[in-house]
C-alpha atoms as a PDB file:
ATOM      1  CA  UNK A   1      18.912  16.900   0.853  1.00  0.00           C
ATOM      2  CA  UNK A   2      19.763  13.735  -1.454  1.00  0.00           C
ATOM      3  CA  UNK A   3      18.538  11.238   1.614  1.00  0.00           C
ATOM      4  CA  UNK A   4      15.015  14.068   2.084  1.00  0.00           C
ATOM      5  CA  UNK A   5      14.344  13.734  -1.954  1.00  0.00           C
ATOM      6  CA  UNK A   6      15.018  10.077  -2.120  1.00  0.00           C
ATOM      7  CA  UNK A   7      12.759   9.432   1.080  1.00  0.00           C
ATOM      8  CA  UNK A   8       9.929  11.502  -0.456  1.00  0.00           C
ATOM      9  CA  UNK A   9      10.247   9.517  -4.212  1.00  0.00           C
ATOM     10  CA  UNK A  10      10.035   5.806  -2.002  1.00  0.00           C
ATOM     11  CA  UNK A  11       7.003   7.502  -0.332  1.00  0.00           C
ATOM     12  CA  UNK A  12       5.459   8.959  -3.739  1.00  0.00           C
ATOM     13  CA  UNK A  13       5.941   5.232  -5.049  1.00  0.00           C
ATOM     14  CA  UNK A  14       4.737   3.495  -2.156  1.00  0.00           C
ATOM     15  CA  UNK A  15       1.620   5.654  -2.376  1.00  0.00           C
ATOM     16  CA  UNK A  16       1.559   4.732  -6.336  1.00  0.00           C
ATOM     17  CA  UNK A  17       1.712   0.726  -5.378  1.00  0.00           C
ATOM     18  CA  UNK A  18      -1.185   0.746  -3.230  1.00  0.00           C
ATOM     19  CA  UNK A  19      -3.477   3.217  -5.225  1.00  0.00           C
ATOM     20  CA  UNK A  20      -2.329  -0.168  -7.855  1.00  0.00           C
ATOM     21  CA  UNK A  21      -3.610  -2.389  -5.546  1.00  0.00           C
ATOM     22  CA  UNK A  22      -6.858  -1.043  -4.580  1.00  0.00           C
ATOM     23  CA  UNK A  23      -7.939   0.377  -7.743  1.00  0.00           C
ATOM     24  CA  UNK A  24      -5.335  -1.898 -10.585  1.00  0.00           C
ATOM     25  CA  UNK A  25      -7.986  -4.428 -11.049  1.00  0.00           C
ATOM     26  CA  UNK A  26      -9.693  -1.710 -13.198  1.00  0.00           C
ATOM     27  CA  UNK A  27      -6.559  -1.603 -15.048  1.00  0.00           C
ATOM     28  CA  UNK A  28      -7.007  -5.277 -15.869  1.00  0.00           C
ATOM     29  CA  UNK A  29     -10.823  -4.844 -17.328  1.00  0.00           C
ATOM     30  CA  UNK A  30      -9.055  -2.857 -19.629  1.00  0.00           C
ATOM     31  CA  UNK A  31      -5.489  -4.484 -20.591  1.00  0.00           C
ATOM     32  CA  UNK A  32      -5.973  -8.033 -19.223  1.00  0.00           C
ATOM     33  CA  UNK A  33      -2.424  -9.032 -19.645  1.00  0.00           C
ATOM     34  CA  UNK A  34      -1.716  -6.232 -16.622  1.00  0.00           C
ATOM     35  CA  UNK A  35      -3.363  -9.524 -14.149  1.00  0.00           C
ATOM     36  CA  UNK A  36      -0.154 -10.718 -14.575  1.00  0.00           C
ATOM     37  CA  UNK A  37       1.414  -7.547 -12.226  1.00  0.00           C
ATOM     38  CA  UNK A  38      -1.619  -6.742 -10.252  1.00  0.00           C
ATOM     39  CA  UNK A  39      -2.795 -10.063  -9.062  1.00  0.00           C
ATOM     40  CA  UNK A  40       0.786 -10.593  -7.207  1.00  0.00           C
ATOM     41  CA  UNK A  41       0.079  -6.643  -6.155  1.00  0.00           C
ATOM     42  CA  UNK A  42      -3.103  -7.104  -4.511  1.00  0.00           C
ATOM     43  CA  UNK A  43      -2.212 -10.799  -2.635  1.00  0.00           C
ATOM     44  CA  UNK A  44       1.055  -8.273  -1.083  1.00  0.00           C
ATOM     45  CA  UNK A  45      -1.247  -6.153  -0.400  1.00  0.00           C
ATOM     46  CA  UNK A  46      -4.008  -7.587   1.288  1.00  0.00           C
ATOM     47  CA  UNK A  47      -1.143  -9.788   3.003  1.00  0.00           C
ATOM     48  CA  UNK A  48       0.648  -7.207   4.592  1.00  0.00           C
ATOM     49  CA  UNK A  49      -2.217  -5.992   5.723  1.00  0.00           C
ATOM     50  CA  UNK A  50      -3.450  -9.194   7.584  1.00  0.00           C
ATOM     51  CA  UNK A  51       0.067  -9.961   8.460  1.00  0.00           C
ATOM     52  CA  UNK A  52       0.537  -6.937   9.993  1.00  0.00           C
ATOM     53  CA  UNK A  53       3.596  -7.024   8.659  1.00  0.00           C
ATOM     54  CA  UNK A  54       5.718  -3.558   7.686  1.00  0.00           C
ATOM     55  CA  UNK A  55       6.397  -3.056   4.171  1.00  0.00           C
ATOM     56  CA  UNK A  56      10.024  -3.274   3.204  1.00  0.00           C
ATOM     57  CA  UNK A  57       8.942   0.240   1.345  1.00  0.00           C
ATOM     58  CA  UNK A  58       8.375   1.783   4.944  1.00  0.00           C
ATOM     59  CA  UNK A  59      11.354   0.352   5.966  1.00  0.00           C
ATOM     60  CA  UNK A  60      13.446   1.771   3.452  1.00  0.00           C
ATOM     61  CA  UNK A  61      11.931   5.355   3.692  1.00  0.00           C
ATOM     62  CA  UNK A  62      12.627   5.281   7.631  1.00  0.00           C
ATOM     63  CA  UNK A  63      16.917   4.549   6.584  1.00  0.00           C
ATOM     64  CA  UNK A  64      16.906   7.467   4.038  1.00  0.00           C
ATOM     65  CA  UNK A  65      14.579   9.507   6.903  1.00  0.00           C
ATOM     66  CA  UNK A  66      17.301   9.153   9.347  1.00  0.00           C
ATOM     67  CA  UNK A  67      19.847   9.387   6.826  1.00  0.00           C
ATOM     68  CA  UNK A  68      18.207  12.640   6.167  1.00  0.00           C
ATOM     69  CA  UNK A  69      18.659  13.735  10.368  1.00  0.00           C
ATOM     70  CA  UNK A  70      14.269  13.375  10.123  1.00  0.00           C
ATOM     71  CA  UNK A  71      13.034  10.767  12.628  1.00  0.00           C
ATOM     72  CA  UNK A  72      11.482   8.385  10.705  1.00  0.00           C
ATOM     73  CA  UNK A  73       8.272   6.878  11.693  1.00  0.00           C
ATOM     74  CA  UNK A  74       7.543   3.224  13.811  1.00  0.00           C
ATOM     75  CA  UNK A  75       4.054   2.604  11.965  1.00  0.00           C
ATOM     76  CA  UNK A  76       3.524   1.216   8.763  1.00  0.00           C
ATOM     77  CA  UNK A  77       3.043   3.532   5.585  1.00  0.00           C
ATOM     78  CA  UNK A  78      -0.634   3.279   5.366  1.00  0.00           C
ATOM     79  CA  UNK A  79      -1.060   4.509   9.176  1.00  0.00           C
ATOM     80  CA  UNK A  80       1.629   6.942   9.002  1.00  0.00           C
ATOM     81  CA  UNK A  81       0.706   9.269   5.856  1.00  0.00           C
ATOM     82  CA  UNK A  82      -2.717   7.769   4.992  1.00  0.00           C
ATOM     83  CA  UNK A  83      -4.647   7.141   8.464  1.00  0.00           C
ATOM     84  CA  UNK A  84      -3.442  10.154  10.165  1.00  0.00           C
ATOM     85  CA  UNK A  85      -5.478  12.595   7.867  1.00  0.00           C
ATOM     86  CA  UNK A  86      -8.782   9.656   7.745  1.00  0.00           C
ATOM     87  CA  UNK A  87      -8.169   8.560  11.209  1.00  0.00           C
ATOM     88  CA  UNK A  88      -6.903  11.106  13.318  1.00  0.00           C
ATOM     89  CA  UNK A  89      -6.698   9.015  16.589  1.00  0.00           C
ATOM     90  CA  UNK A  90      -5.272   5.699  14.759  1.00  0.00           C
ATOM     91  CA  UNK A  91      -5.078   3.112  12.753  1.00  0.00           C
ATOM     92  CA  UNK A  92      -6.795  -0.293  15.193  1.00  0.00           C
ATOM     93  CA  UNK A  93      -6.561  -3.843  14.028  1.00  0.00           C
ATOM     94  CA  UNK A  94      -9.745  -3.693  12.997  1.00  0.00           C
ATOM     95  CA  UNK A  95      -9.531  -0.900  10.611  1.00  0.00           C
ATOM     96  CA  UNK A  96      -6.692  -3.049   8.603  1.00  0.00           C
ATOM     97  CA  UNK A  97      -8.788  -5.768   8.871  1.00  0.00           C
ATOM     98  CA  UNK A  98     -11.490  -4.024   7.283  1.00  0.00           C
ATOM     99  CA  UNK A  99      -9.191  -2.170   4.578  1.00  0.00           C
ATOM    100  CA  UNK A 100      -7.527  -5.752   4.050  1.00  0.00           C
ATOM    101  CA  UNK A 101     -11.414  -7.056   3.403  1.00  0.00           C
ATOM    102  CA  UNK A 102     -12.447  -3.630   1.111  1.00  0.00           C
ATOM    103  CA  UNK A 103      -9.439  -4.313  -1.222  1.00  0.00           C
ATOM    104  CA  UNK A 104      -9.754  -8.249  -1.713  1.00  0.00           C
ATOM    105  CA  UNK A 105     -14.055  -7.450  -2.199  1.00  0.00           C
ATOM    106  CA  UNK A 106     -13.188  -5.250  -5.150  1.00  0.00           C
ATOM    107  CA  UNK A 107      -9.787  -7.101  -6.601  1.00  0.00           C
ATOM    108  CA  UNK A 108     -12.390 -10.632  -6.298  1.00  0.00           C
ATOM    109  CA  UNK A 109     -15.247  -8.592  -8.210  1.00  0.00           C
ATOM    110  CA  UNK A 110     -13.130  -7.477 -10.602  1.00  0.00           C
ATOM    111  CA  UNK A 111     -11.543 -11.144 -11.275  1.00  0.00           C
ATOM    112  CA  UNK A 112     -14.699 -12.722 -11.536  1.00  0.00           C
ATOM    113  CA  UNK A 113     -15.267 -10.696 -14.558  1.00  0.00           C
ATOM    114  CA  UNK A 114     -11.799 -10.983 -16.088  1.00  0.00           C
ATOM    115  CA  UNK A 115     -11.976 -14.666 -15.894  1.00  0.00           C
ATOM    116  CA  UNK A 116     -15.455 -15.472 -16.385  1.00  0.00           C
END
């Protein structure tokens, strides 16, 4: 029960972090000193997205998954929970690529105005 409950919280913040780094740019218009948080955000973001790389996050709720006697997943977060209810046959290279391209379009429209 502990490992199921701690495995759902990592997931609940994981979920948190990249609502931040779609959407935290918006934070910024309104408390600029927050560029200082989300700019590091959004280059993870957008990096582990082109990387292809898995999140430490999705690595840490897959221990407390199997900790829990679940099975874990062997996708990243963002195809696991997210893409399976948008994309019901999977998440393609492409389809990061694009997500990857969606967040740095708004986080680079955003800056422009925080900085100009």
């Amino acid at each position: 029960m502990l490992y199921q409950t701690l495995a759902t919280a990592v997931a609940v913040i994981h979920f948190a972090f990249i609502v931040f780094v779609i959407a935290g740019g918006f934070l910024v218009l309104r408390w600029p000193v927050l560029k200082w948080i989300h700019l590091p955000a959004a280059l993870w973001g957008a990096l582990i997205e082109i990387g292809g790389w898995i999140c430490p996050l999705t690595i840490l709720e897959n221990v407390l998954l199997r900790r829990a006697g679940a099975a874990g997943y062997d996708d990243g977060f963002v195809a696991h929970h997210i893409f399976r209810v948008i994309y019901p046959n999977g998440l393609t290279r492409g389809m990061e690529f694009a997500i990857a391209a969606f967040v740095i379009a708004i986080n680079v429209a955003v800056y422009r105005k925080v900085f100009y």
